[in-house]
N, C-alpha and C. Protein backbone atom coordinates (compact mmCIF):
# COMPACT_ATOMS: atom_id res chain seq x y z
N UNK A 1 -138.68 -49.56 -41.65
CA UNK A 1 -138.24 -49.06 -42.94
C UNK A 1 -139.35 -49.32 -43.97
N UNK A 2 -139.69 -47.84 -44.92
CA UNK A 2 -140.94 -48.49 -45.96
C UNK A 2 -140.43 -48.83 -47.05
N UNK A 3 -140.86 -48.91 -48.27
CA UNK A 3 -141.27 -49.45 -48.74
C UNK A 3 -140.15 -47.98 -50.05
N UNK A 4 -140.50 -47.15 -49.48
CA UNK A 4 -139.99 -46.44 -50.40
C UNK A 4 -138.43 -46.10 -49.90
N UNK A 5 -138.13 -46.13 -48.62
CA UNK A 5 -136.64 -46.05 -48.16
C UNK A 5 -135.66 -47.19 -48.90
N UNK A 6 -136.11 -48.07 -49.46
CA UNK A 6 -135.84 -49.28 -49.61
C UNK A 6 -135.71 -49.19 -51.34
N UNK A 7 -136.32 -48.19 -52.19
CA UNK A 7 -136.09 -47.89 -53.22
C UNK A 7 -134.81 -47.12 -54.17
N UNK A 8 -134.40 -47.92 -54.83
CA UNK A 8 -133.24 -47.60 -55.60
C UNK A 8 -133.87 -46.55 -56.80
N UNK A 9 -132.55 -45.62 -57.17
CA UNK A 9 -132.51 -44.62 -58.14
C UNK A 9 -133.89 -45.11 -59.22
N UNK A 10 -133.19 -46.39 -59.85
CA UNK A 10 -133.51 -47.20 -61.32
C UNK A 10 -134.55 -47.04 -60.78
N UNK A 11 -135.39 -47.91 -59.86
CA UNK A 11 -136.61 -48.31 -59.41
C UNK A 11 -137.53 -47.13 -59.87
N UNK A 12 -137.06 -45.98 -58.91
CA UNK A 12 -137.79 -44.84 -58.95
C UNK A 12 -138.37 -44.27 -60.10
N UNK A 13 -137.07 -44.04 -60.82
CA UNK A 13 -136.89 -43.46 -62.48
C UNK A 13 -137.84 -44.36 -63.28
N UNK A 14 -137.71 -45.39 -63.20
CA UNK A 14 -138.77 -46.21 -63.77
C UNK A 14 -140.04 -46.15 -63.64
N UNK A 15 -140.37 -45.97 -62.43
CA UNK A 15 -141.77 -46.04 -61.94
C UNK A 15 -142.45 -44.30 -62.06
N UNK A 16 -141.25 -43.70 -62.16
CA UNK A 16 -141.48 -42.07 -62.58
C UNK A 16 -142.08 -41.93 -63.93
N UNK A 17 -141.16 -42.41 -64.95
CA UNK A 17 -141.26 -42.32 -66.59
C UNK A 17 -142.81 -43.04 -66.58
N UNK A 18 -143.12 -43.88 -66.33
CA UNK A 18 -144.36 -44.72 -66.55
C UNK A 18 -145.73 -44.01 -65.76
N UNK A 19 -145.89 -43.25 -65.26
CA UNK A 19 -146.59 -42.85 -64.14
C UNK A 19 -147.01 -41.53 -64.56
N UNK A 20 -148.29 -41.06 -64.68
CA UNK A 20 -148.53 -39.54 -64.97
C UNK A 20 -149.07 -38.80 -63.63
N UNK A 21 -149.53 -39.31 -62.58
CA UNK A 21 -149.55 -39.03 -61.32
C UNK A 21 -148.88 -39.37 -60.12
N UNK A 22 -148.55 -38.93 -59.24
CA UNK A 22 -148.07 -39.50 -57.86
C UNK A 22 -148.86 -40.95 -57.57
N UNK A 23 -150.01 -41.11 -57.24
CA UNK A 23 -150.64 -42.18 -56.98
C UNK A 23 -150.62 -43.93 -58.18
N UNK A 24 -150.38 -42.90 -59.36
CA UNK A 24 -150.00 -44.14 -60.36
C UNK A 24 -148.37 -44.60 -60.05
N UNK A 25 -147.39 -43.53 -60.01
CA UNK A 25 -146.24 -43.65 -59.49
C UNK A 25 -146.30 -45.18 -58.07
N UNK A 26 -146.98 -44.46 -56.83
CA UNK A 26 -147.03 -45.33 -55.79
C UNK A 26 -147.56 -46.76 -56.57
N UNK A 27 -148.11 -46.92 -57.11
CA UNK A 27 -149.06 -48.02 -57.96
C UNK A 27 -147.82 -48.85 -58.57
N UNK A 28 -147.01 -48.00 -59.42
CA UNK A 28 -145.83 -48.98 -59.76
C UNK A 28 -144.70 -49.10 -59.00
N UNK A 29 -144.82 -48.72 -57.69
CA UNK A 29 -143.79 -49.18 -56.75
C UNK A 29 -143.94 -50.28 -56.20
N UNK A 30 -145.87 -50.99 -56.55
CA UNK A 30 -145.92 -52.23 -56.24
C UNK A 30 -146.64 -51.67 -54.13
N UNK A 31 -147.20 -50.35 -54.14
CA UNK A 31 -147.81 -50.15 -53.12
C UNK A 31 -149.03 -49.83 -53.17
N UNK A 32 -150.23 -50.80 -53.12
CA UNK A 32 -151.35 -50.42 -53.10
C UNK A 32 -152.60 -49.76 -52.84
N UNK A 33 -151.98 -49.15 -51.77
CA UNK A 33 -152.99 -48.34 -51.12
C UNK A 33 -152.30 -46.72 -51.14
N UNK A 34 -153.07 -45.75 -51.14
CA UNK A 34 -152.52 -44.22 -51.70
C UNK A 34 -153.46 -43.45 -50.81
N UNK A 35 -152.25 -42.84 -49.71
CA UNK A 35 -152.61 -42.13 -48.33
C UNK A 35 -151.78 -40.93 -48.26
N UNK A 36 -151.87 -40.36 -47.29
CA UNK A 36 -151.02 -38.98 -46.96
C UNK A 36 -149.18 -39.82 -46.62
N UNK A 37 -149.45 -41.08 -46.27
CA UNK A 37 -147.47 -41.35 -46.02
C UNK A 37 -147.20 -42.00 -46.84
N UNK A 38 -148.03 -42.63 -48.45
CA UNK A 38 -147.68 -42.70 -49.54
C UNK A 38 -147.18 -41.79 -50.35
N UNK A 39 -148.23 -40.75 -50.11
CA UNK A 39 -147.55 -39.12 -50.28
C UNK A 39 -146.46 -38.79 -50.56
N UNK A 40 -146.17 -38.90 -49.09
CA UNK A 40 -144.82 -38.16 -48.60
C UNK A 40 -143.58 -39.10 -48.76
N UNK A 41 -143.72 -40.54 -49.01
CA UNK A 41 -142.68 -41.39 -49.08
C UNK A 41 -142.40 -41.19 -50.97
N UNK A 42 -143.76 -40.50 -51.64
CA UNK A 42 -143.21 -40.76 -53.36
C UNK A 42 -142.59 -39.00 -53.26
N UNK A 43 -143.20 -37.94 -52.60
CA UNK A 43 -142.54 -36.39 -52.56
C UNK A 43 -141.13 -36.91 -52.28
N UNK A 44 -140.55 -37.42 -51.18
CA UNK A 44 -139.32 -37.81 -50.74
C UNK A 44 -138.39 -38.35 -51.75
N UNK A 45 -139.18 -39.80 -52.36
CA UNK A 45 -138.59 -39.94 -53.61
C UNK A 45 -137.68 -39.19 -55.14
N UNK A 46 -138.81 -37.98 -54.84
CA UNK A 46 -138.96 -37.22 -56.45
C UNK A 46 -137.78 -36.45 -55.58
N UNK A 47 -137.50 -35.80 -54.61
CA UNK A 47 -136.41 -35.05 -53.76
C UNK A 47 -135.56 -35.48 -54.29
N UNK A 48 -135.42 -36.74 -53.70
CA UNK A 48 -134.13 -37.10 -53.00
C UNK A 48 -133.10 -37.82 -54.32
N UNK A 49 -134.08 -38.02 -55.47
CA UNK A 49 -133.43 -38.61 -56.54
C UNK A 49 -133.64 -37.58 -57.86
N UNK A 50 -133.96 -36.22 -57.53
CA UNK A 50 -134.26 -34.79 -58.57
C UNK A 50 -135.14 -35.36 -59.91
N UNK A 51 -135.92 -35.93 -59.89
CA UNK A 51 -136.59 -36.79 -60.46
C UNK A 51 -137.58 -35.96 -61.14
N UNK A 52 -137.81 -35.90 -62.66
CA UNK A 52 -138.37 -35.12 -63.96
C UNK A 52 -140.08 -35.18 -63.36
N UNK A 53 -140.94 -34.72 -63.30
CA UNK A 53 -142.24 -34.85 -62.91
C UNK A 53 -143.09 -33.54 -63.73
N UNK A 54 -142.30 -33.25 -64.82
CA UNK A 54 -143.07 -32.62 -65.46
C UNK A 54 -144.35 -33.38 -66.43
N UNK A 55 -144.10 -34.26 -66.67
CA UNK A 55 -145.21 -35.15 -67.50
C UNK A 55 -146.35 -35.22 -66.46
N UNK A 56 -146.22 -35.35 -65.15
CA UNK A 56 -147.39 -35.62 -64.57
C UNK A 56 -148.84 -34.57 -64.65
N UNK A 57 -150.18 -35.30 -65.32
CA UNK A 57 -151.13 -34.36 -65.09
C UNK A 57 -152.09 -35.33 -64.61
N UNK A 58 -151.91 -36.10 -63.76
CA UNK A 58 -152.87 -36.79 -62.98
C UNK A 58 -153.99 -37.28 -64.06
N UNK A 59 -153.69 -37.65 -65.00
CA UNK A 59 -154.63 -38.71 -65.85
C UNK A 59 -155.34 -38.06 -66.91
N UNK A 60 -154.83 -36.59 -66.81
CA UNK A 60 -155.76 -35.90 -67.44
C UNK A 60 -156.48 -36.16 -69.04
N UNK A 61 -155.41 -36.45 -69.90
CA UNK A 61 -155.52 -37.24 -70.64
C UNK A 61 -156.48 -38.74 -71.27
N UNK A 62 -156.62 -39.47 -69.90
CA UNK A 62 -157.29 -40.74 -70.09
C UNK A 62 -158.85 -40.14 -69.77
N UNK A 63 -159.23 -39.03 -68.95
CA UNK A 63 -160.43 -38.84 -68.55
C UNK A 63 -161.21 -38.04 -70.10
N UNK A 64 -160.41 -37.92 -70.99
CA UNK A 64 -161.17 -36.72 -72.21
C UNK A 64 -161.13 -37.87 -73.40
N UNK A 65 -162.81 -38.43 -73.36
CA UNK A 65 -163.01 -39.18 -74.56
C UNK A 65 -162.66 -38.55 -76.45
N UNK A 66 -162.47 -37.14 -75.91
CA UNK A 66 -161.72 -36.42 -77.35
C UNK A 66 -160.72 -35.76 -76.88
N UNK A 67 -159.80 -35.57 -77.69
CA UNK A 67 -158.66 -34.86 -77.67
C UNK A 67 -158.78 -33.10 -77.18
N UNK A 68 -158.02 -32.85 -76.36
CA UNK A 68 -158.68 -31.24 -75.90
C UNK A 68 -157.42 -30.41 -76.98
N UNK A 69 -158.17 -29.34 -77.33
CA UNK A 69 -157.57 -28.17 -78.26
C UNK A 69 -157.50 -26.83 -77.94
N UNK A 70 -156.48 -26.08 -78.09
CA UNK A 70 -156.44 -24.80 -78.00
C UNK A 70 -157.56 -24.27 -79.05
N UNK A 71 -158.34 -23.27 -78.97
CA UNK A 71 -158.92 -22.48 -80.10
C UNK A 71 -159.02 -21.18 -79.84
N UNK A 72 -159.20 -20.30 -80.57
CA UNK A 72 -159.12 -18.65 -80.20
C UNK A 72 -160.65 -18.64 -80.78
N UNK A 73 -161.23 -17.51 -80.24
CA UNK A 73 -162.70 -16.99 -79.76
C UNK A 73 -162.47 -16.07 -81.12
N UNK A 74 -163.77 -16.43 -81.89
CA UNK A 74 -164.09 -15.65 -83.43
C UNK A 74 -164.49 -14.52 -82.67
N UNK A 75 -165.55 -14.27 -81.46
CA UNK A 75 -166.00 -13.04 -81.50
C UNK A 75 -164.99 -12.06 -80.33
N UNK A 76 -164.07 -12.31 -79.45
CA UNK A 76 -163.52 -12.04 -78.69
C UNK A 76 -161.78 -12.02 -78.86
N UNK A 77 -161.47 -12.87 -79.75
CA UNK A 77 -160.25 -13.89 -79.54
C UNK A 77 -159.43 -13.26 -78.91
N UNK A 78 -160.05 -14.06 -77.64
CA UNK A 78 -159.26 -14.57 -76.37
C UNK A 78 -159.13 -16.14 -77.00
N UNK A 79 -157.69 -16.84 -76.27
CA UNK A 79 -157.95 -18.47 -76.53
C UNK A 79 -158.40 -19.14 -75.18
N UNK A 80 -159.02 -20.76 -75.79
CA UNK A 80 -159.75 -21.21 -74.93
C UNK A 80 -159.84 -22.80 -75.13
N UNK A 81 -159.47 -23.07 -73.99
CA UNK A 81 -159.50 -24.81 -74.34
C UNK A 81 -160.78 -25.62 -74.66
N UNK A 82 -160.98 -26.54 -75.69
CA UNK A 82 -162.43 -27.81 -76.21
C UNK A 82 -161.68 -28.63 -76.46
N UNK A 83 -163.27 -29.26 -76.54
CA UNK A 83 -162.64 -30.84 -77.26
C UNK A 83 -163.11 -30.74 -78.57
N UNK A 84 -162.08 -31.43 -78.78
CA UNK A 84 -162.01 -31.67 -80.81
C UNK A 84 -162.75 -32.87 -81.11
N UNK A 85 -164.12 -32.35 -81.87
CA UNK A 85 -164.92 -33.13 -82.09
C UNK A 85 -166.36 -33.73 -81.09
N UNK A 86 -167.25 -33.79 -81.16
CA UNK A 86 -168.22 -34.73 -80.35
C UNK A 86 -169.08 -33.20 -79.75
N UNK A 87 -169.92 -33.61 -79.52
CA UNK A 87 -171.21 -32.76 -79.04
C UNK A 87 -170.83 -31.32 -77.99
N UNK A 88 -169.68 -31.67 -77.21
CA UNK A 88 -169.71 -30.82 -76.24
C UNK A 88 -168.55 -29.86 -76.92
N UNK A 89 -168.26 -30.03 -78.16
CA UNK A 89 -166.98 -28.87 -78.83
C UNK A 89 -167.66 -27.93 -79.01
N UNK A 90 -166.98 -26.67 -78.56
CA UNK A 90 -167.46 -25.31 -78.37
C UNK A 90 -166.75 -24.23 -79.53
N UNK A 91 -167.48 -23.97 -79.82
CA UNK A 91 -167.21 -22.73 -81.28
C UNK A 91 -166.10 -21.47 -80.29
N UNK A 92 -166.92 -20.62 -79.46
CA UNK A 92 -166.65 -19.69 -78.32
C UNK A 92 -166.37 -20.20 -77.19
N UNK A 93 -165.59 -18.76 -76.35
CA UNK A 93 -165.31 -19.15 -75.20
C UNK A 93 -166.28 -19.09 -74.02
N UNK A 94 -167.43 -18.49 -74.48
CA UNK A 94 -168.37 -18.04 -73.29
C UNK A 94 -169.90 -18.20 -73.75
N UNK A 95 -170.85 -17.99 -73.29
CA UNK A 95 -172.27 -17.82 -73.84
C UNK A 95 -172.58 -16.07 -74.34
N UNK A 96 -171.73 -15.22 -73.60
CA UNK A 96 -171.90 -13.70 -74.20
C UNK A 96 -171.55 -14.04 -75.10
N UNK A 97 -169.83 -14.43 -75.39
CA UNK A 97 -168.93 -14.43 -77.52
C UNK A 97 -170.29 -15.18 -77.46
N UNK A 98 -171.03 -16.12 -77.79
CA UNK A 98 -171.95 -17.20 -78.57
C UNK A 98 -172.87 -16.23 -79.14
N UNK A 99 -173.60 -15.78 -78.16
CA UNK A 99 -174.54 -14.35 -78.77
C UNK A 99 -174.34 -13.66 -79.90
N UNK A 100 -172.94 -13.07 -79.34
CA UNK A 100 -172.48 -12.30 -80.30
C UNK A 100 -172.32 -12.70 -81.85
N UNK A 101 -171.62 -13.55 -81.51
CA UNK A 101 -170.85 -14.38 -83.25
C UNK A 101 -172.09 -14.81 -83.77
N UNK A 102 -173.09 -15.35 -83.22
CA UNK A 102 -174.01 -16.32 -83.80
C UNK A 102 -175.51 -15.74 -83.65
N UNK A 103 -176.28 -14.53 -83.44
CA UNK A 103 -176.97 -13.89 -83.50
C UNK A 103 -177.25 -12.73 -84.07
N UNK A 104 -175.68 -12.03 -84.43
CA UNK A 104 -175.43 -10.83 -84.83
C UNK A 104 -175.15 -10.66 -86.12
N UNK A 105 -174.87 -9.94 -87.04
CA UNK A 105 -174.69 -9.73 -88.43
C UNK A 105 -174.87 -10.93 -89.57
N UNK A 106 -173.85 -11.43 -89.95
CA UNK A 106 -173.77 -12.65 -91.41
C UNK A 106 -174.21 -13.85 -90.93
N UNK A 107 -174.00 -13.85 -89.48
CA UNK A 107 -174.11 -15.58 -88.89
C UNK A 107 -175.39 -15.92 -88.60
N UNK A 108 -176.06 -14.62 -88.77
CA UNK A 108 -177.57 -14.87 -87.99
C UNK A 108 -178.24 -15.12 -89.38
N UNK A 109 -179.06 -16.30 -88.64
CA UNK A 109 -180.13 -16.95 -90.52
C UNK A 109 -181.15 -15.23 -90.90
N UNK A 110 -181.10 -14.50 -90.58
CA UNK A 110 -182.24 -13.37 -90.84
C UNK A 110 -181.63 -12.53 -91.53
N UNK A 111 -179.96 -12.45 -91.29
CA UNK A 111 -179.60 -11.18 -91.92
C UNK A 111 -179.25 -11.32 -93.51
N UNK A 112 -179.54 -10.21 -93.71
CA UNK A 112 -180.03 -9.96 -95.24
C UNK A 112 -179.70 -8.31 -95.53
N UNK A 113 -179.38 -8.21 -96.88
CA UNK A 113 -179.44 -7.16 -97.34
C UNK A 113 -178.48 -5.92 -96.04
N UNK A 114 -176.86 -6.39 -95.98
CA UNK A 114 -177.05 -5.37 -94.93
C UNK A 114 -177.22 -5.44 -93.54
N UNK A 115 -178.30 -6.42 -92.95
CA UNK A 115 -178.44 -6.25 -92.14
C UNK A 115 -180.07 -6.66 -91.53
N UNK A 116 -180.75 -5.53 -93.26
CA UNK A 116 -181.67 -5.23 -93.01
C UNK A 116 -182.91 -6.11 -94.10
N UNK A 117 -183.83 -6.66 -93.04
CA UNK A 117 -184.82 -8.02 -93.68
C UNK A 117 -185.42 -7.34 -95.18
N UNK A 118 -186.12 -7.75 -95.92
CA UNK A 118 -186.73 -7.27 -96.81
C UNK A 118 -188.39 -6.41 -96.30
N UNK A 119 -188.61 -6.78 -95.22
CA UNK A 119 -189.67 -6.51 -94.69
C UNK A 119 -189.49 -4.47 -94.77
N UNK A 120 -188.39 -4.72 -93.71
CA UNK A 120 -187.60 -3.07 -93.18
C UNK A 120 -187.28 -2.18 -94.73
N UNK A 121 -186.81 -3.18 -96.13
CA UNK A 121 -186.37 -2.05 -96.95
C UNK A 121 -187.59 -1.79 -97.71
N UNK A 122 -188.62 -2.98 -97.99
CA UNK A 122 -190.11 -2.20 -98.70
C UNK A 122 -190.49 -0.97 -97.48
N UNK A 123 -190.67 -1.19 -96.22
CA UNK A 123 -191.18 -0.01 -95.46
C UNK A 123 -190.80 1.32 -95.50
N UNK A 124 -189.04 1.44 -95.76
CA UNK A 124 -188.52 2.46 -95.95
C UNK A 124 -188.12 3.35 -97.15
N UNK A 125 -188.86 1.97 -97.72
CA UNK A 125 -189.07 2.91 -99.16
C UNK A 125 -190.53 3.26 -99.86
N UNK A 126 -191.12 2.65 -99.42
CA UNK A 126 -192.72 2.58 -99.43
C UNK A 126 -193.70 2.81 -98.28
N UNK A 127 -194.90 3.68 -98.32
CA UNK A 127 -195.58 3.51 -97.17
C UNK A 127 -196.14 2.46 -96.90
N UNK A 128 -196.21 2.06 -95.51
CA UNK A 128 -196.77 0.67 -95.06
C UNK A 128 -198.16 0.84 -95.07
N UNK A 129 -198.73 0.56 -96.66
CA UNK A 129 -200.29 0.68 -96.31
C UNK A 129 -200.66 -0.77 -97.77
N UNK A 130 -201.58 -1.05 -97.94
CA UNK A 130 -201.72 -1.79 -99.14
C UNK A 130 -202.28 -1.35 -99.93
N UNK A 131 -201.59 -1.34 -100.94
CA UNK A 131 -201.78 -0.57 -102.77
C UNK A 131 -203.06 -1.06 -103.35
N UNK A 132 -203.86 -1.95 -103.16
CA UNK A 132 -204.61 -2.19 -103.73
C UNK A 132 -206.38 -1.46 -102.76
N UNK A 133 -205.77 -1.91 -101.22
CA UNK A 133 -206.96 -1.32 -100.37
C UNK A 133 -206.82 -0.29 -99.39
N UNK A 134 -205.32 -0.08 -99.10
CA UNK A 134 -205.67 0.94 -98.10
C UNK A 134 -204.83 0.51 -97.12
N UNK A 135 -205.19 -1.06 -96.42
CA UNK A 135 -204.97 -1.56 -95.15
C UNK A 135 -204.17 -1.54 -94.41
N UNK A 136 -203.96 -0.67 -93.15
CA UNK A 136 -202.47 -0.36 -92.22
C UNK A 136 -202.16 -1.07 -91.37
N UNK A 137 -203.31 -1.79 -90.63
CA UNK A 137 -202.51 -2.65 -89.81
C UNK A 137 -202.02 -3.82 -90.19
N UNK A 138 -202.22 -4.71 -90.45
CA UNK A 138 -201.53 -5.86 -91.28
C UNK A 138 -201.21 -5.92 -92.92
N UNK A 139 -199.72 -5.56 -93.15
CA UNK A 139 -199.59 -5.63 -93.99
C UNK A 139 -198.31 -6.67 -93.98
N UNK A 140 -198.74 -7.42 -95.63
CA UNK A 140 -197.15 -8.30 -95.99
C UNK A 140 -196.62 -7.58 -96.99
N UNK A 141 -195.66 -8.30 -97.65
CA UNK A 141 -194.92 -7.86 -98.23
C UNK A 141 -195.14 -9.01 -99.86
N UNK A 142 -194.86 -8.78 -101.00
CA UNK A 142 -194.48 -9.44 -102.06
C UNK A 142 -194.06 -9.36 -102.67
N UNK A 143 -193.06 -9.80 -103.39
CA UNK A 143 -191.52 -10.16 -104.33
C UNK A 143 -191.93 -10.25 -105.99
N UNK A 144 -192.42 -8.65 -106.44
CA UNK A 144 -193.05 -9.07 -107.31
C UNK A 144 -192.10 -9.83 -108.45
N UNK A 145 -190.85 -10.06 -108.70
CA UNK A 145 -190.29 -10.89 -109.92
C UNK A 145 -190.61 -12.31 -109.17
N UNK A 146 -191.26 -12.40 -107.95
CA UNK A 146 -191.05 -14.08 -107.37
C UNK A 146 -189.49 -14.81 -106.60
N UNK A 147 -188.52 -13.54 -107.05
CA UNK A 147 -187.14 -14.05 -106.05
C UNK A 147 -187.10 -13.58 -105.09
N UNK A 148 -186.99 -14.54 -104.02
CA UNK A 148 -186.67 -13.94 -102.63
C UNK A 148 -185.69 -13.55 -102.08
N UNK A 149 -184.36 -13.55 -102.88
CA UNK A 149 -183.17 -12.84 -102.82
C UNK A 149 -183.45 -11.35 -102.94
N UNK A 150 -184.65 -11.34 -104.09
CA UNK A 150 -184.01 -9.63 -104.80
C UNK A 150 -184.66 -8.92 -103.75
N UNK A 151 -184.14 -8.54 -103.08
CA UNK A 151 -185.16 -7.51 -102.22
C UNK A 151 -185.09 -5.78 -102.35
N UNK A 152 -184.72 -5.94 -103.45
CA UNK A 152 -184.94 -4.80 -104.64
C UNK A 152 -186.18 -3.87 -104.00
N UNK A 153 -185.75 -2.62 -103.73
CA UNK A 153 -187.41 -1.51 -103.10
C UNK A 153 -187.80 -1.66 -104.34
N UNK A 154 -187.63 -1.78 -105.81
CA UNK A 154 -188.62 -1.56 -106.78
C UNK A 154 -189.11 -3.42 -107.17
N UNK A 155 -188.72 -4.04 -106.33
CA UNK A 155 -189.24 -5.44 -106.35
C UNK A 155 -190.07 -5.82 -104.97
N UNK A 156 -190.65 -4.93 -104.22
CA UNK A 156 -191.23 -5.33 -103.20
C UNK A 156 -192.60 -4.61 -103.50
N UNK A 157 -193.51 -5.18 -102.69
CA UNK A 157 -194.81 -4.31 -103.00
C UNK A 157 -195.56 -4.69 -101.55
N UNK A 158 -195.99 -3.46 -101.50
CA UNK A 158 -196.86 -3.83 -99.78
C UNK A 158 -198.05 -3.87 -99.90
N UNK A 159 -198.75 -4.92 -99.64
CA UNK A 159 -200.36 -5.63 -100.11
C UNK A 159 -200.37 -6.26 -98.67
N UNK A 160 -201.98 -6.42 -98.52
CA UNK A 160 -202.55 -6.63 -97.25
C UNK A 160 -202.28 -8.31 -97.38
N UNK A 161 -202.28 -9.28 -96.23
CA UNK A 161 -202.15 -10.83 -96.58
C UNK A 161 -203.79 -11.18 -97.71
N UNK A 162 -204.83 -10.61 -97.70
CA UNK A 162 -205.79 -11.00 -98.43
C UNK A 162 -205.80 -10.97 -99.75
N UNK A 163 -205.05 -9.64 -100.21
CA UNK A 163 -204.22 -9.05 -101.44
C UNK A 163 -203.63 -9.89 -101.99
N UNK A 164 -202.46 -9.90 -101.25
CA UNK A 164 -201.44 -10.75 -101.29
C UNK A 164 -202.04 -11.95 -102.07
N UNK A 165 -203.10 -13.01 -100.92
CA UNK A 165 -203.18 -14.29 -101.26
C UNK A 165 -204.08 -14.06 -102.90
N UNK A 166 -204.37 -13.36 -103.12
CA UNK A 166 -205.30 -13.22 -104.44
C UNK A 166 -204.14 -13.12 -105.25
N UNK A 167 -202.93 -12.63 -105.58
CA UNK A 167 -202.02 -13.26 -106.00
C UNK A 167 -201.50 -14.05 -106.48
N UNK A 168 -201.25 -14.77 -105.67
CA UNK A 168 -200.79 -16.56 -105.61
C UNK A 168 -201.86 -17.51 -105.89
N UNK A 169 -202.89 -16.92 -106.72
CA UNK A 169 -204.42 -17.76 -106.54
C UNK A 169 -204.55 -17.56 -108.03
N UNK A 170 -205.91 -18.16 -108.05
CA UNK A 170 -206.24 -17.99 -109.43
C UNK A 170 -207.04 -16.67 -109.47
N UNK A 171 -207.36 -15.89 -108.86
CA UNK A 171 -208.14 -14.72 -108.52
C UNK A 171 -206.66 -13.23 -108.93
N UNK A 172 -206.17 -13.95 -109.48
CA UNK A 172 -204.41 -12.94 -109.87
C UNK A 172 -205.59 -11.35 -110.53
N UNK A 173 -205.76 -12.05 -111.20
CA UNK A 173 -206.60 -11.17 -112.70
C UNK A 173 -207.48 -9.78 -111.97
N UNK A 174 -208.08 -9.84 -110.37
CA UNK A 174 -208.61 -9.06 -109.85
C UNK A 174 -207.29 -7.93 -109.21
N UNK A 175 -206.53 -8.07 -108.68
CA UNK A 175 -205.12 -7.35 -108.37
C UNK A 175 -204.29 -7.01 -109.23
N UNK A 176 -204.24 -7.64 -110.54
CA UNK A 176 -202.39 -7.74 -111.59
C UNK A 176 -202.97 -5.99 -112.16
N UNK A 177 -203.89 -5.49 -112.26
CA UNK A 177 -203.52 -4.61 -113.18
C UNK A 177 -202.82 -3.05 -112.08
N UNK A 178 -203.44 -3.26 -110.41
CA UNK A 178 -202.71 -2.20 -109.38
C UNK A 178 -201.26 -2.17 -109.63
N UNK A 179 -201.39 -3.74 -109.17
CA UNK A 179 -199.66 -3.79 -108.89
C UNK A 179 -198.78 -4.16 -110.08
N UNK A 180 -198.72 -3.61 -111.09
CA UNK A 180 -198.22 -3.78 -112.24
C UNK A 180 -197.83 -2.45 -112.34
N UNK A 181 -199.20 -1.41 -112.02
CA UNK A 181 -199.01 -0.10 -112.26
C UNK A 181 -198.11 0.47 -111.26
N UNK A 182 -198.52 0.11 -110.29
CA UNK A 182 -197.52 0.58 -108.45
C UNK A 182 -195.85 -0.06 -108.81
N UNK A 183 -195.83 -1.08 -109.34
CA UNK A 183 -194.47 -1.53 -110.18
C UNK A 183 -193.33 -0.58 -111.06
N UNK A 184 -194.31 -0.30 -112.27
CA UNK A 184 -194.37 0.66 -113.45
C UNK A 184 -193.88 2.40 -112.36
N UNK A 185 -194.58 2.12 -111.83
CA UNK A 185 -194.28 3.93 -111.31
C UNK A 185 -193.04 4.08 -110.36
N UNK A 186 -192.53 2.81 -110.23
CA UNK A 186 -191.17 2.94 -109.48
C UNK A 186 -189.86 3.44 -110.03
């Protein structure tokens, strides 16, 4: 006779309520070792006495140094289980949603204006050449009020980086009277 034939209702119920797995169960029956006829002597148990075993999730609980959370997916919402709080909490449910939400439109550090950088709206409103020399292949861009918000087509001006840096220099006085005028004619 084991160990569990030998177990009363109370016993059981007790060792049920306290127990979130079968093997913690066997543990408070005061049986130490947890095998296939430990098994079957605590299955027999939960039978034979209709015994609640919905609480059991095998520890799941003690193994998650944060609390796990339902969250719904900003770029998908589908929901999806994290942990609340600490390094490994996940915004999305996948690395595609991550892309999406966090590369694409408002979330991405670049987008601007729309969509579209300040670079793209001087080009499309101005030819990409520099006003002062000509120069097509490398050209920047400059903010003539100095805000880098306004990306205003009549606040951008397309000057070569050499241009440009004569600008921001004390050498202003050789460039200010082009781009004042290229300003003026907008």
């Amino acid at each position: 006779m084991s160990v569990f034939d030998k177990t009363t209702k109370e016993e059981a119920e007790f060792a049920c309520s306290n127990a979130d797995s079968m093997a913690q169960m066997t543990r408070n029956l005061g049986v130490t070792y947890t095998n296939g006829s430990s098994n079957r002597g605590i299955t027999k148990l939960i039978v034979k006495y209709s015994l609640d075993i919905t609480h059991f999730d095998a520890g799941k609980e003690r193994r998650f140094k944060y609390k796990r959370i339902e969250r719904e997916c900003p770029a998908c919402g589908d929901m999806f289980e994290t942990q609340d709080g600490g390094k490994a909490e996940k915004k999305t449910c996948s690395y595609g949603c991550s892309n999406t939400h966090f590369r694409s439109g408002e979330n991405n550090g670049s987008f601007q204006n729309g969509g579209k950088n300040y670079r793209t709206v001087c080009f499309m409103n101005h030819e990409k050449r520099c006003i002062i020399c000509g120069e097509d292949v490398i050209v920047a861009v400059h903010h003539y009020d100095g805000n880098h918000e306004n990306n205003n087509p009549k606040n951008l001006v397309p000057m070569c980086p050499t241009h440009h840096q004569y600008w921001h220099s004390k050498h202003k006085h050789l460039v200010e009277e082009k781009v004042i005028a290229f300003v003026e004619s907008q």
